[in-house]
Every structure is written in C-alpha cells, then in structure tokens.
Protein backbone atom coordinates (compact mmCIF):
# COMPACT_ATOMS: atom_id res chain seq x y z
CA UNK A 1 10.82 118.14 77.23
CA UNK A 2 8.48 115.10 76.92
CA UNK A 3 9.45 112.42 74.32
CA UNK A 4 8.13 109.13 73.44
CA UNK A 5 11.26 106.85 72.97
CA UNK A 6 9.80 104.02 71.10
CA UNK A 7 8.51 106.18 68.61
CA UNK A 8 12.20 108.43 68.06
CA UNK A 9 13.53 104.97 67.90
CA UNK A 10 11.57 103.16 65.37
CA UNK A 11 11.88 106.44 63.29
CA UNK A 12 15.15 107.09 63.50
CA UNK A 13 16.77 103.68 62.84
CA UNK A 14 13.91 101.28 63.35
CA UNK A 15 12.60 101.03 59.63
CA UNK A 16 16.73 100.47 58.53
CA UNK A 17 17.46 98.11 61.49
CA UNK A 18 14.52 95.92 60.38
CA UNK A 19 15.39 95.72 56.34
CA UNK A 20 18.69 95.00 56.77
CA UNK A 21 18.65 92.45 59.45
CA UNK A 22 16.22 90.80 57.05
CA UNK A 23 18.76 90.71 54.74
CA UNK A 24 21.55 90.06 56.50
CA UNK A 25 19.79 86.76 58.90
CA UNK A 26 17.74 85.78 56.02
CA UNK A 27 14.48 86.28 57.73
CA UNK A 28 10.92 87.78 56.23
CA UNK A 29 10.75 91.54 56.72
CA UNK A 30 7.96 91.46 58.64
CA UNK A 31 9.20 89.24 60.99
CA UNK A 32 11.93 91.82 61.89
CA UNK A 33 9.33 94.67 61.74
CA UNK A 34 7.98 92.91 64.67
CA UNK A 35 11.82 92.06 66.67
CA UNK A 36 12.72 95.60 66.30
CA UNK A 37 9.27 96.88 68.10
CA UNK A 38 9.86 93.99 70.58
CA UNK A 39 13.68 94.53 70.68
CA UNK A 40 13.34 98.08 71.54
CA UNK A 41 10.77 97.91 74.03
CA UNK A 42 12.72 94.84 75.67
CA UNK A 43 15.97 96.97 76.25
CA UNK A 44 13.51 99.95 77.59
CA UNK A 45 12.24 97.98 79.80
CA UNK A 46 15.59 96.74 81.26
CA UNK A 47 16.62 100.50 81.55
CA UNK A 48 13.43 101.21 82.93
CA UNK A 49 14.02 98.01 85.62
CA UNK A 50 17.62 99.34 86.03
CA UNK A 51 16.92 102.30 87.53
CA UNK A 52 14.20 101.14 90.03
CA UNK A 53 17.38 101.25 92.52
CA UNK A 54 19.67 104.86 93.55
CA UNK A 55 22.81 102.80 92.03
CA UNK A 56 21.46 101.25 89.22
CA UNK A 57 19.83 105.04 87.80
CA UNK A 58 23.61 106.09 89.12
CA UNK A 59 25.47 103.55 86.89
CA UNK A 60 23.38 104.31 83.44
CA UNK A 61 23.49 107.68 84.00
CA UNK A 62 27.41 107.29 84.25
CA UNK A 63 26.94 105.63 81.04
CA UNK A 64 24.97 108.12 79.02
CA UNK A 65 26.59 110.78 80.45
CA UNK A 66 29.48 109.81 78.77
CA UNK A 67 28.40 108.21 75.18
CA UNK A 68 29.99 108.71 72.52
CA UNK A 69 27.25 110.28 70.73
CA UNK A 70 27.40 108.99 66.66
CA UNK A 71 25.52 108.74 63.60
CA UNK A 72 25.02 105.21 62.64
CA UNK A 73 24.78 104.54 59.20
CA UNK A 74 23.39 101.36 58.96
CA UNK A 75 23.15 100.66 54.77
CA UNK A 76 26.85 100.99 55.29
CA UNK A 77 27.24 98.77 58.37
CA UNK A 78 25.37 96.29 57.11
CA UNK A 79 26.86 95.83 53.40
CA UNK A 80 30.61 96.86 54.09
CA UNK A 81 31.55 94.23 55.76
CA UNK A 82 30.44 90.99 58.58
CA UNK A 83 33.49 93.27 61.04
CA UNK A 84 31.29 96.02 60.68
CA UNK A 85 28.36 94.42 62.03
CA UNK A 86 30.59 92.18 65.15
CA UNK A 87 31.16 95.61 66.37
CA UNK A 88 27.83 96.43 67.02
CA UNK A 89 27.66 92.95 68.12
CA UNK A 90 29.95 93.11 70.86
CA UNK A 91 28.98 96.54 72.33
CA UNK A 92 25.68 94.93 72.83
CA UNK A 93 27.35 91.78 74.00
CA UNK A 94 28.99 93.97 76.62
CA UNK A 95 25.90 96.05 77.80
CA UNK A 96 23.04 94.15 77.99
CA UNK A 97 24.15 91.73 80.49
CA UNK A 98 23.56 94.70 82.98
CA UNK A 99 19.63 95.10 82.47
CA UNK A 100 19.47 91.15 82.40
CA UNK A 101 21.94 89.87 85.01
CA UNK A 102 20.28 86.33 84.70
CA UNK A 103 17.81 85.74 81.86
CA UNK A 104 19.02 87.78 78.78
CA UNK A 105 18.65 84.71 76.67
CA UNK A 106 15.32 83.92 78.29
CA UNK A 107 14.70 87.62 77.10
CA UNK A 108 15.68 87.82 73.70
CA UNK A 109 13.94 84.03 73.37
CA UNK A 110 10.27 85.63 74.37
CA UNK A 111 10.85 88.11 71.59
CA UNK A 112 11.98 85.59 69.11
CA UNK A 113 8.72 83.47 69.99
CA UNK A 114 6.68 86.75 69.44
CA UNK A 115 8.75 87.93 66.33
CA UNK A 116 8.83 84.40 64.43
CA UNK A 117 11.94 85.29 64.03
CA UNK A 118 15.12 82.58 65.18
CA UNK A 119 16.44 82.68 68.64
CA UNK A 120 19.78 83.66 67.04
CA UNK A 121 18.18 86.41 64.70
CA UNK A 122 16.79 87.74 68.18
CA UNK A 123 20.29 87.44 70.35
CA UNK A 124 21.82 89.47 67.86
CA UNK A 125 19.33 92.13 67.04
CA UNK A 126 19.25 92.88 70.55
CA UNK A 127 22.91 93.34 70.52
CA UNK A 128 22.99 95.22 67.49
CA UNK A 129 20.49 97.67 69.03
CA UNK A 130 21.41 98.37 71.96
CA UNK A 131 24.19 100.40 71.31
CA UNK A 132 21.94 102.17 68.33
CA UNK A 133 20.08 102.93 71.70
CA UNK A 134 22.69 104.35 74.22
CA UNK A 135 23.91 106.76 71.48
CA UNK A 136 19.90 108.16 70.78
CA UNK A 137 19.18 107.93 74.56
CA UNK A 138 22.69 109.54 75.35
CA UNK A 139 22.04 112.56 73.28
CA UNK A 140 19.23 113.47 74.78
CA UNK A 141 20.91 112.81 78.27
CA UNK A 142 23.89 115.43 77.05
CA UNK A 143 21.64 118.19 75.32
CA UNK A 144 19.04 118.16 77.82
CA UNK A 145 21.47 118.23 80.89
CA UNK A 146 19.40 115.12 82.50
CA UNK A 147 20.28 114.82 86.51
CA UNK A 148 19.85 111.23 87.72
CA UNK A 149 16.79 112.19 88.69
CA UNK A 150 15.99 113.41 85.47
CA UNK A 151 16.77 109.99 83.72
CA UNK A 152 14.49 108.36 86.01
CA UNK A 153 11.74 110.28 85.15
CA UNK A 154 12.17 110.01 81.71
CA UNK A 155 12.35 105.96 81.74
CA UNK A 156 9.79 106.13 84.02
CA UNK A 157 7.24 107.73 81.59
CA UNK A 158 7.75 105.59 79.15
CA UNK A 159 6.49 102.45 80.91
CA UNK A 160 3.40 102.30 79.99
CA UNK A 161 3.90 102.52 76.28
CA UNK A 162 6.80 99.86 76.91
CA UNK A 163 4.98 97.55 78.44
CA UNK A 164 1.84 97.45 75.68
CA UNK A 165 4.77 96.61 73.21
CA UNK A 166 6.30 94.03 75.17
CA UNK A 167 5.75 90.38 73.87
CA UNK A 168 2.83 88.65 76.22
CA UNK A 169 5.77 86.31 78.03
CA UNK A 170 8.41 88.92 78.00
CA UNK A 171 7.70 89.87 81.68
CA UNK A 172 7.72 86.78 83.36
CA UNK A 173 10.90 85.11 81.07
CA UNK A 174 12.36 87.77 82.25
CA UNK A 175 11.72 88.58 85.15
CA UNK A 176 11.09 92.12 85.38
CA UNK A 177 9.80 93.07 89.26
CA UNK A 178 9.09 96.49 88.13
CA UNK A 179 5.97 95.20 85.38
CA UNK A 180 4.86 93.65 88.27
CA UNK A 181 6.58 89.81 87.94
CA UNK A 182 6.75 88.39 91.18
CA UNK A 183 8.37 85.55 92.24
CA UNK A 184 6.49 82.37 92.84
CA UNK A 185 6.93 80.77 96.08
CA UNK A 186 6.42 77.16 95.44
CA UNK A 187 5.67 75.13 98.42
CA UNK A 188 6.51 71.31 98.38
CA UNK A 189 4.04 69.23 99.67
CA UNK A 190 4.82 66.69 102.38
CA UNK A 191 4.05 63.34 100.82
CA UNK A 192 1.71 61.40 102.99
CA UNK A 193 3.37 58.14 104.88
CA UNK A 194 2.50 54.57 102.65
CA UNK A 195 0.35 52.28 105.34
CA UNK A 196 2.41 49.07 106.17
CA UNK A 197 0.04 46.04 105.67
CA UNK A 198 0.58 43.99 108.99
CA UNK A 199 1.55 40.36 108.49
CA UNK A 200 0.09 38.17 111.49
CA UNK A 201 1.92 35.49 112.19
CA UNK A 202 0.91 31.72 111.78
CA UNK A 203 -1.08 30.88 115.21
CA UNK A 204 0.02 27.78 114.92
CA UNK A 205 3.77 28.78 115.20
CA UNK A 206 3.04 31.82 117.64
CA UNK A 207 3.10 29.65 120.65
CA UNK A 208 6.15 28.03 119.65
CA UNK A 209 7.65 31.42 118.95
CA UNK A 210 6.84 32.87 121.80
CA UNK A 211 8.75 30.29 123.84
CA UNK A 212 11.85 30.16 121.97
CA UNK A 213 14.69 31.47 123.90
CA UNK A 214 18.03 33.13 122.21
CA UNK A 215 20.85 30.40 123.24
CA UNK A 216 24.63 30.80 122.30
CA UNK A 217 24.17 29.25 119.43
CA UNK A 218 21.59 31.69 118.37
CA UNK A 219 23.36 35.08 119.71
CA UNK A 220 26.29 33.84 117.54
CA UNK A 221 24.51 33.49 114.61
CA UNK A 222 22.68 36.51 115.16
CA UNK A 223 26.10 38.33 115.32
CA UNK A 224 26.91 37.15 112.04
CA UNK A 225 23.84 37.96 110.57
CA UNK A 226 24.20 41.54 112.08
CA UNK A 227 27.33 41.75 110.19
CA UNK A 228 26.79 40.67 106.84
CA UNK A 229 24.02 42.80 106.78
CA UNK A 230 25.79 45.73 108.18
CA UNK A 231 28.72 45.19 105.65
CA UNK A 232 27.14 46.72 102.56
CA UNK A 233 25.81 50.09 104.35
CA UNK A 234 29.42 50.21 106.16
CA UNK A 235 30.68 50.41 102.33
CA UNK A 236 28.19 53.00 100.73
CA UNK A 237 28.68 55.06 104.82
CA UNK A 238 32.54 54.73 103.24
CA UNK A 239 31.91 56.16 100.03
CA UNK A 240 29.84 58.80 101.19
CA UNK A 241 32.39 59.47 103.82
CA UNK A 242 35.03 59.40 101.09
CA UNK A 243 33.01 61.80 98.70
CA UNK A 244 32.86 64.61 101.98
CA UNK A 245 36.84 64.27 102.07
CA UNK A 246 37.25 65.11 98.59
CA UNK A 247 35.29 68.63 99.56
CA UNK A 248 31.66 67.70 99.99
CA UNK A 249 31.43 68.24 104.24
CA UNK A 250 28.31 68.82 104.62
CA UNK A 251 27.62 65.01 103.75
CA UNK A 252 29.15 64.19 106.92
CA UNK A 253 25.38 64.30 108.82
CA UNK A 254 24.52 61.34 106.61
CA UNK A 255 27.13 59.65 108.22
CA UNK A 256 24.69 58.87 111.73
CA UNK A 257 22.39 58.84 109.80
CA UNK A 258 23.51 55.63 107.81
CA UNK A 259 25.05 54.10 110.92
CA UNK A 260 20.76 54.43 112.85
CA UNK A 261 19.50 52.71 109.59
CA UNK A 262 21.51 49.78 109.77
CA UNK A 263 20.69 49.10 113.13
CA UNK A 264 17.22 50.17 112.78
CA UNK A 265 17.25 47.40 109.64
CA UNK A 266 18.73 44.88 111.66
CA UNK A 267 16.50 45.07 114.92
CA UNK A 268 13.31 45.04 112.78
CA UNK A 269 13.97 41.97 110.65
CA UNK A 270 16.37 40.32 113.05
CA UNK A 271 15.30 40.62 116.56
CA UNK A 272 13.05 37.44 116.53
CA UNK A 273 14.99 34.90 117.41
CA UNK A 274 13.97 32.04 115.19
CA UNK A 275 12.60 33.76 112.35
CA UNK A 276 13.97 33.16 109.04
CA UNK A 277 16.49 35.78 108.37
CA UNK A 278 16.90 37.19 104.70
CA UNK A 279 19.99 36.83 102.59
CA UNK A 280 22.93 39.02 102.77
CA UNK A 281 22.06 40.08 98.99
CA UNK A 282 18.22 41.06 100.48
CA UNK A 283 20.10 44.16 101.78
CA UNK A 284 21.83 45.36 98.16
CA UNK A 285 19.01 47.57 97.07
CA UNK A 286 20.01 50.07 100.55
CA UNK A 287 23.67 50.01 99.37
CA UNK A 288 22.39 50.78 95.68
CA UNK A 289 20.75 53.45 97.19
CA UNK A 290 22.97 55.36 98.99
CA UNK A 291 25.38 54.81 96.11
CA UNK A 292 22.49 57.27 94.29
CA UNK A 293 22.67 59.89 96.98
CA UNK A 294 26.68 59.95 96.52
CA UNK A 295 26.07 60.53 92.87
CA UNK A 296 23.21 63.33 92.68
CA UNK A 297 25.15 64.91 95.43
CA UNK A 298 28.27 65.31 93.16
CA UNK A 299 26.99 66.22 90.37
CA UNK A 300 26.05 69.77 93.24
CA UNK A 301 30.20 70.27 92.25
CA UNK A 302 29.51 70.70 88.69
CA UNK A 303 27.92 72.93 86.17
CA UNK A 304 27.27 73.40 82.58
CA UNK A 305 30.49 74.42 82.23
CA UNK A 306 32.81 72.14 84.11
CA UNK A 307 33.35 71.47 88.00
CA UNK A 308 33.42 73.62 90.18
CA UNK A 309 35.53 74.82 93.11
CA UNK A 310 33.23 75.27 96.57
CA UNK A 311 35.36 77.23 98.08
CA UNK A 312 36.43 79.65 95.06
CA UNK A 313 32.60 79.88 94.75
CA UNK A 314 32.06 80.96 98.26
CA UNK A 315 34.74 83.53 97.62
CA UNK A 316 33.59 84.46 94.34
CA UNK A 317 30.10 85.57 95.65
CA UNK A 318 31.72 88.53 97.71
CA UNK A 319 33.09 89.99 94.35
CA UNK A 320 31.70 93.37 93.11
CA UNK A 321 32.41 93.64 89.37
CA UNK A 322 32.08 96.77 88.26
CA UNK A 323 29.29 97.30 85.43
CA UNK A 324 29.93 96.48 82.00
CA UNK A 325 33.80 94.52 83.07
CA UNK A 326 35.01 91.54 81.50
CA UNK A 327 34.01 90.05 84.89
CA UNK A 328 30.37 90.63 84.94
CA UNK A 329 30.07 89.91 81.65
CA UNK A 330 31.27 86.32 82.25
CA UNK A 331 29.41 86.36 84.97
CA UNK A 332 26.03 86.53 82.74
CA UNK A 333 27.14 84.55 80.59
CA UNK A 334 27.56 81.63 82.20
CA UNK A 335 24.49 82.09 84.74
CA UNK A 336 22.11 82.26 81.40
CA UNK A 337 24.47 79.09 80.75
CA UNK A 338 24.83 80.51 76.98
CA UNK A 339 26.79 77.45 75.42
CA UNK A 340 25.79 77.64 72.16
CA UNK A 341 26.81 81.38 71.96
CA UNK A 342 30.64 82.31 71.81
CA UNK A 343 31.46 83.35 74.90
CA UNK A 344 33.87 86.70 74.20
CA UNK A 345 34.00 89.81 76.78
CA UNK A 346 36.08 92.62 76.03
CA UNK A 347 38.20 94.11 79.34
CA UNK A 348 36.74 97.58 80.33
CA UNK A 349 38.89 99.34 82.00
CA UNK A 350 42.18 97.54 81.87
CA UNK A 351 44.65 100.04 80.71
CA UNK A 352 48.68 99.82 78.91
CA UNK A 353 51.33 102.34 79.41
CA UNK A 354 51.34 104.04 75.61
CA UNK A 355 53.35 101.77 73.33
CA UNK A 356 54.09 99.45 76.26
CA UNK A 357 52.34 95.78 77.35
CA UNK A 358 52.17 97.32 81.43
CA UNK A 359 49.23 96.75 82.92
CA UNK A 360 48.58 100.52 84.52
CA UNK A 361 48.11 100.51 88.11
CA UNK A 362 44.42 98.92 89.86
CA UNK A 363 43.32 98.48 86.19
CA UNK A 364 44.45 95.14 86.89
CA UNK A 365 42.27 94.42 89.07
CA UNK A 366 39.59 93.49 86.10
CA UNK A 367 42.18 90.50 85.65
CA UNK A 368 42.14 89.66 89.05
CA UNK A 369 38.54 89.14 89.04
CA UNK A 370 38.30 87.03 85.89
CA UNK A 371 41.19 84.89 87.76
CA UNK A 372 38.16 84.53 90.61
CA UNK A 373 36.18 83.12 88.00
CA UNK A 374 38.74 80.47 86.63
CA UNK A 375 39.46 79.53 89.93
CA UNK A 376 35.94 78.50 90.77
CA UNK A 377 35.00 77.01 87.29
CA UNK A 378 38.48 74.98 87.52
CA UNK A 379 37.97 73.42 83.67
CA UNK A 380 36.81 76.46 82.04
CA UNK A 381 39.67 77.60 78.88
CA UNK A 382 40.33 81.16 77.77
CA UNK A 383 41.97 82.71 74.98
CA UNK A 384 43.36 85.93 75.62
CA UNK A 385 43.07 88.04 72.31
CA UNK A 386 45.04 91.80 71.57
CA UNK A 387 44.11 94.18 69.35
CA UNK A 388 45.30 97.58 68.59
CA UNK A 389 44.30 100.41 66.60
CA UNK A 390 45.62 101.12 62.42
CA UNK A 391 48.05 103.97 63.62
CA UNK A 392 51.95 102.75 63.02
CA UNK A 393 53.29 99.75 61.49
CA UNK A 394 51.58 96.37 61.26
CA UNK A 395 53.93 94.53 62.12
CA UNK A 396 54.62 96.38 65.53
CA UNK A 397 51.10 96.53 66.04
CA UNK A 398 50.72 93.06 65.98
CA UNK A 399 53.45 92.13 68.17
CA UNK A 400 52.76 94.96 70.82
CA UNK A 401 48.81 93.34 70.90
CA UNK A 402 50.86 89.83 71.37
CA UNK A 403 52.76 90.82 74.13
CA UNK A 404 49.65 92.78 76.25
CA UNK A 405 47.64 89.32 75.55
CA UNK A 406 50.84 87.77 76.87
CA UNK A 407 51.09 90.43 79.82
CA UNK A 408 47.49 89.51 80.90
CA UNK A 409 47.97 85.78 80.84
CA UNK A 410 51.24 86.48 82.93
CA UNK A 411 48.86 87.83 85.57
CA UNK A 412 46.14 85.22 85.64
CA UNK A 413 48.82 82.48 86.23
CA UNK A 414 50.41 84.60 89.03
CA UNK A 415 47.22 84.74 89.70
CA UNK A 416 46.97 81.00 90.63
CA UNK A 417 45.63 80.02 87.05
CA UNK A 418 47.32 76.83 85.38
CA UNK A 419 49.02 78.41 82.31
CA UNK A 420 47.57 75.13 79.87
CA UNK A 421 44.35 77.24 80.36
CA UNK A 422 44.96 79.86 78.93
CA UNK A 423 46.15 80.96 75.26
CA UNK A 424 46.73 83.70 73.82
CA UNK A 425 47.12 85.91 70.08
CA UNK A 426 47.87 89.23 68.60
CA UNK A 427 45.87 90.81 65.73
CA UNK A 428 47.19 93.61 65.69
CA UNK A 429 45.16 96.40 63.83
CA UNK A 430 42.95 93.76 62.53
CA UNK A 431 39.17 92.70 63.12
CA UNK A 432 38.39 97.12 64.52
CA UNK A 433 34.81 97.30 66.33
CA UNK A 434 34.62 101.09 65.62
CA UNK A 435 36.28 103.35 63.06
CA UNK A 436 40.04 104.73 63.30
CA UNK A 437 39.14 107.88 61.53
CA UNK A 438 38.43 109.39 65.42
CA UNK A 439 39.84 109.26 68.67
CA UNK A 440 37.18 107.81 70.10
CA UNK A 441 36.71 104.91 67.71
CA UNK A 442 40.69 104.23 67.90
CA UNK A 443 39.89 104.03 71.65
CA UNK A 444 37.35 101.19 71.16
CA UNK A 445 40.01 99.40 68.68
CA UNK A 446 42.48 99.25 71.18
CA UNK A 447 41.37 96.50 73.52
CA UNK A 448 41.61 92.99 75.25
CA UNK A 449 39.78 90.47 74.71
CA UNK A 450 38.74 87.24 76.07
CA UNK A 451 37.33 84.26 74.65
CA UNK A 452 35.97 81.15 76.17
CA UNK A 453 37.53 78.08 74.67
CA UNK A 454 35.54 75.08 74.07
C-alpha cells in the first residue's frame, strides 16, 4: 500500500503542531507552517539515512515494531500544562540523537534558518515531533505487517519528495551521505620555504677572519656561549618533557627534536670564531615558542566540557551503546557540544525489582557505560533524578524514587566515579512524561533520569 508520509503527516497533526507551537514559542504562524514542513521532512530524512545500513533498518524496525501506538491530542497537550509538553520533549530528546549521531543541532539550526523561526523554537519542534512521528509511522508498521525489508522500501520511496522539502543547507549541515553529501577532503598546502637574503661579509674584515684561529681563550668562551644559549631551550625541552609525564607521551619526539635545534642554533651563529655573538636574551623568542607548543598541545586534553581522560577516551571508543540508552544519548550530546541546552537523558532499559531500589540483573550495564563517560570527561557533574508512577502513596513514592536515584549513584561510585559528582533526588509521582490512566504510560512515568550539572 503506497503512502506519501509528508502528506499523512502534515494532515494529521501538521496544521495543530504548527498553531500551537506558535502559540506556545511566541513565533508568527507562518513561520511554524514552514518548521513543521521542514521538521518533518528533516526527521524523514534521518530515517531514510538510518536505514541505508542492515542494522540501522534492524534497530528502527525494533522500534516501530513495538510503539506504543496513541492518539495525540495536541489542543490538550499544549494548553494543560508546560509537563505535558516536556514529555513530548524528552521522547524526542531521546530519539533523535540516533538519525543525527553528530550534527542534530547543526540540523534543527538549517531548519530554523529556513523557517525564520529561533534555533530554540526549532530544537524543540523537532523533539516534539518526532515522537508524533514514530506513533503515525508505527501504525502503519503494525497494521501493514512491514518486514525490515518492507520499512526500507517504504522510507526509501519517500526520498524524493523528502528531499524537495528539505531546507537548501539541510543536507550538507547535516551531513546526510544518502542525499548525496560527501565529505570534503581538504588538502593542506605545503607553504613554500621564505628565501634567506645572504649577508656578505665586510672584505675588508674577510681576510682577517679568515686567519683567525680558535685559541683557549676562545674555545672557553665559546663553551659559555654554547651554554647560555642552550639554557633557555633546556627549560622549555623540560616543560615539554614535564607536560608528556603528566599523560601527553606522544610529546616525547619533540624532545630530539628540541635538543638538534639548539645545536643547529648554536653552530650557525656561533661557529665563527670571532664574530660577534648575540645576547643570551637574543635566544628568548625560541623558548617563548616552544612554551606555545606546550600550551596548544594541552588544551588536545580538554573539551567543551571539561578535561579529559586519554586513556578513558581510548577505552570509551570500544563502547557499543545500545540505541536510544542514556549512554548514547550523552554521547550526542556532548559531540554536538549542546551547552546551552539542558543536558537530561532518561535510562532505557535499566530496570528495579517491583517496589524495590535493585538494579535487575545486566540492566546495569546502562550505568556502567555512563560511568565510561564520567571517567573520560573527569569534571563533568550529574544529577541522578527518580521518578515513579501516581499508583500508591506519595510519600512512599517519593522515597522509593530517592532510594533507586541513590541505588544508581551507589553504582557509578563503585564504579570508580568520585561521589562529589554526583547528586541525586526523588520526585516521586511528580513531573509524568505520559499519562497514568494506562499501563503503558505508567511505564514511561516510572524512570531514571540523568541530568548534567553545570
């Protein structure tokens, strides 16, 4: 059964999607016409990009395969309450990260740019839509009985409709292979060497400099010479030395380097016995300049968010997170290096005995991944945030979502996490992302949470 996607979107819950986000962002209606069009095509196209590999069409499929197909009513989503809305919110927040591992925000910023519409405005009707998505897309997956195969080819014939709705810089901010961005190979040109101007000599003192002859007197003097000058490069070779031990190695070549320069300095403006030699100060700018290296090598050991741990890196790069975990949305995050958005992933498949704060069995393992993360970004903070569903009493609602917060902090310090890192709180039945009137939403209620402290 053919269908055209953009069209079942924008007519479904397009025309609501744009009025109320209007409303609700204070921005002109037709500016959110025009996100929604670009909004939905954007996500389409990630799917569409997604499934270009066997495990990517696997991992959707998995996905809408198992949806929780719902009505959403937005009037009432968007006027009940600002909860209402963060539920949305976070789904997205949760999803999208896995059709834009690295450039969601460069994403969501080309629509914005099309749209008129604020970069913010954008972020957040792309969140808000994407689940709006998964539950129209996932219905059609479940009544139609869509193989892998069969999701492919659906995606797959909608690309050409996608891409005439895409903004004109969508594909290359982000990066979309399958629209046919390819990656630019830049190559550096070798700068050409500066001509030395020669400086000939005075023929009057030539003759005398020819026959000058080093004596003791000069070969001592020459030795001091040599050593003042050598001084200052012996201290920045120190530094640089010192900067390797403090995890750096692989400055260590630099280190012969340094050492042929200083006697490559001294034989060329020493050697000639006789000649005027320069000041020890003539020899500061070198010194000033490997001080430079040292410092635009460190700054390799930070990031946007902090320094950073080489070797937790190198180990970090040989974790798999599984789609849609806490993990890989972290991940995301701090690749697009998102600062000025909170940075809050929910845990997706760590699971409690009923009524208890035990982690269940290798659902830990999502915490032992976000632990990986901590350890390589060693000044990142979290806050670890429970939540449970309405059913019971408040007040043991809110202290069993204290004490699962409290079980997963227990873990990431075990974990090898310094405990002033890491905080934690309760809510309880408060702040739901889904309804408790169903099983499903009291599912989605019942969660952890964690939040990147500032």
């Amino acid at each position: 059964m053919s269908i055209n996607l953009l069209q079942t979107l924008k007519s479904k819950v397009g025309g609501k999607l744009a009025e109320h986000s209007a409303a609700f962002f204070e921005e002109e209606q037709k500016n959110t016409d025009s996100a929604v069009d670009g909004t939905f095509a954007a996500i389409l196209a990630g799917m569409i990009q997604r499934v270009s590999t066997d495990k990517g069409a696997k991992d959707l499929h998995s996905i809408l395969k198992n949806e929780k197909v719902r009505e959403y009513e937005l009037e009432n989503i968007f006027t009940r309450s600002p909860q209402t809305v963060n539920g949305l919110v976070n789904r997205g927040t949760h999803f999208l990260p896995s059709l834009f591992p690295t450039k969601l925000r460069e994403a969501t910023n080309a629509v914005a740019e099309a749209s008129k519409v604020t970069k913010r405005t954008s972020s957040k009707m792309a969140k808000i839509s994407a689940p709006l998505m998964l539950s129209t897309l996932g219905q059609h997956i479940q009544d139609n009985k869509l193989s892998v195969d069969g999701l492919k080819s659906l995606l797959n014939g909608q690309k050409t409709a996608v891409q005439s709705a895409l903004p004109t810089s969508f594909i290359e901010a982000s990066e979309l292979s399958t629209f046919g961005w390819v990656k630019k190979i830049v190559v550096k040109e070798e700068p050409k060497p500066k001509k030395v101007k020669e400086v000939k000599a005075d023929t009057g003192n030539a003759e005398v400099a020819k026959d000058v002859k080093p004596n003791a007197g000069n070969t001592n003097k020459g030795k001091k010479v040599a050593a003042a000058a050598a001084a200052p490069i012996a201290k920045a070779a120190a530094k640089v030395e010192g900067a390797a031990a403090g995890g750096m190695g692989f400055l260590k070549w630099l280190l012969p380097f340094l050492a042929g320069l200083g006697l490559t300095w001294f034989l060329l403006t020493k050697g000639c016995a006789g000649a005027e030699l320069p000041k020890v100060a003539d020899v500061v700018p070198s010194t000033t300049a490997i001080t430079e290296v040292v410092k635009e090598t460190a700054a390799v050991a930070t990031s946007a968010f902090g320094k950073v741990n080489d070797a937790a890196m190198g180990l970090l790069d040989n974790i798999k997170f599984g789609a849609g975990s806490a993990g890989e949305q972290m991940m995301a995050f701090i690749k697009n290096d998102a600062g000025s958005e909170e940075g809050r992933f929910r845990f997706k498949n760590l699971n409690f005995a009923s009524g208890k704060a035990t982690i269940s069995g290798e659902s830990g393992s999502e915490v032992d991944n976000l632990a990986s993360i901590l350890k390589a970004y060693e000044d990142i903070k979290v806050k670890v945030e429970g939540y449970t569903d309405s059913r019971g009493k408040a007040d043991s609602n809110k202290a069993l979502s204290q004490r699962r917060a409290e079980a997963v902090r227990t873990r990431l310090i075990a974990a090898g996490i310094s405990d002033e890192r890491i905080s934690t709180e309760g809510f309880g039945a408060a702040k739901p992302v889904a309804t408790n009137d169903s099983a499903e939403g009291r599912a989605e209620n019942r969660r952890i949470e964690v939040v990147m402290v500032k």
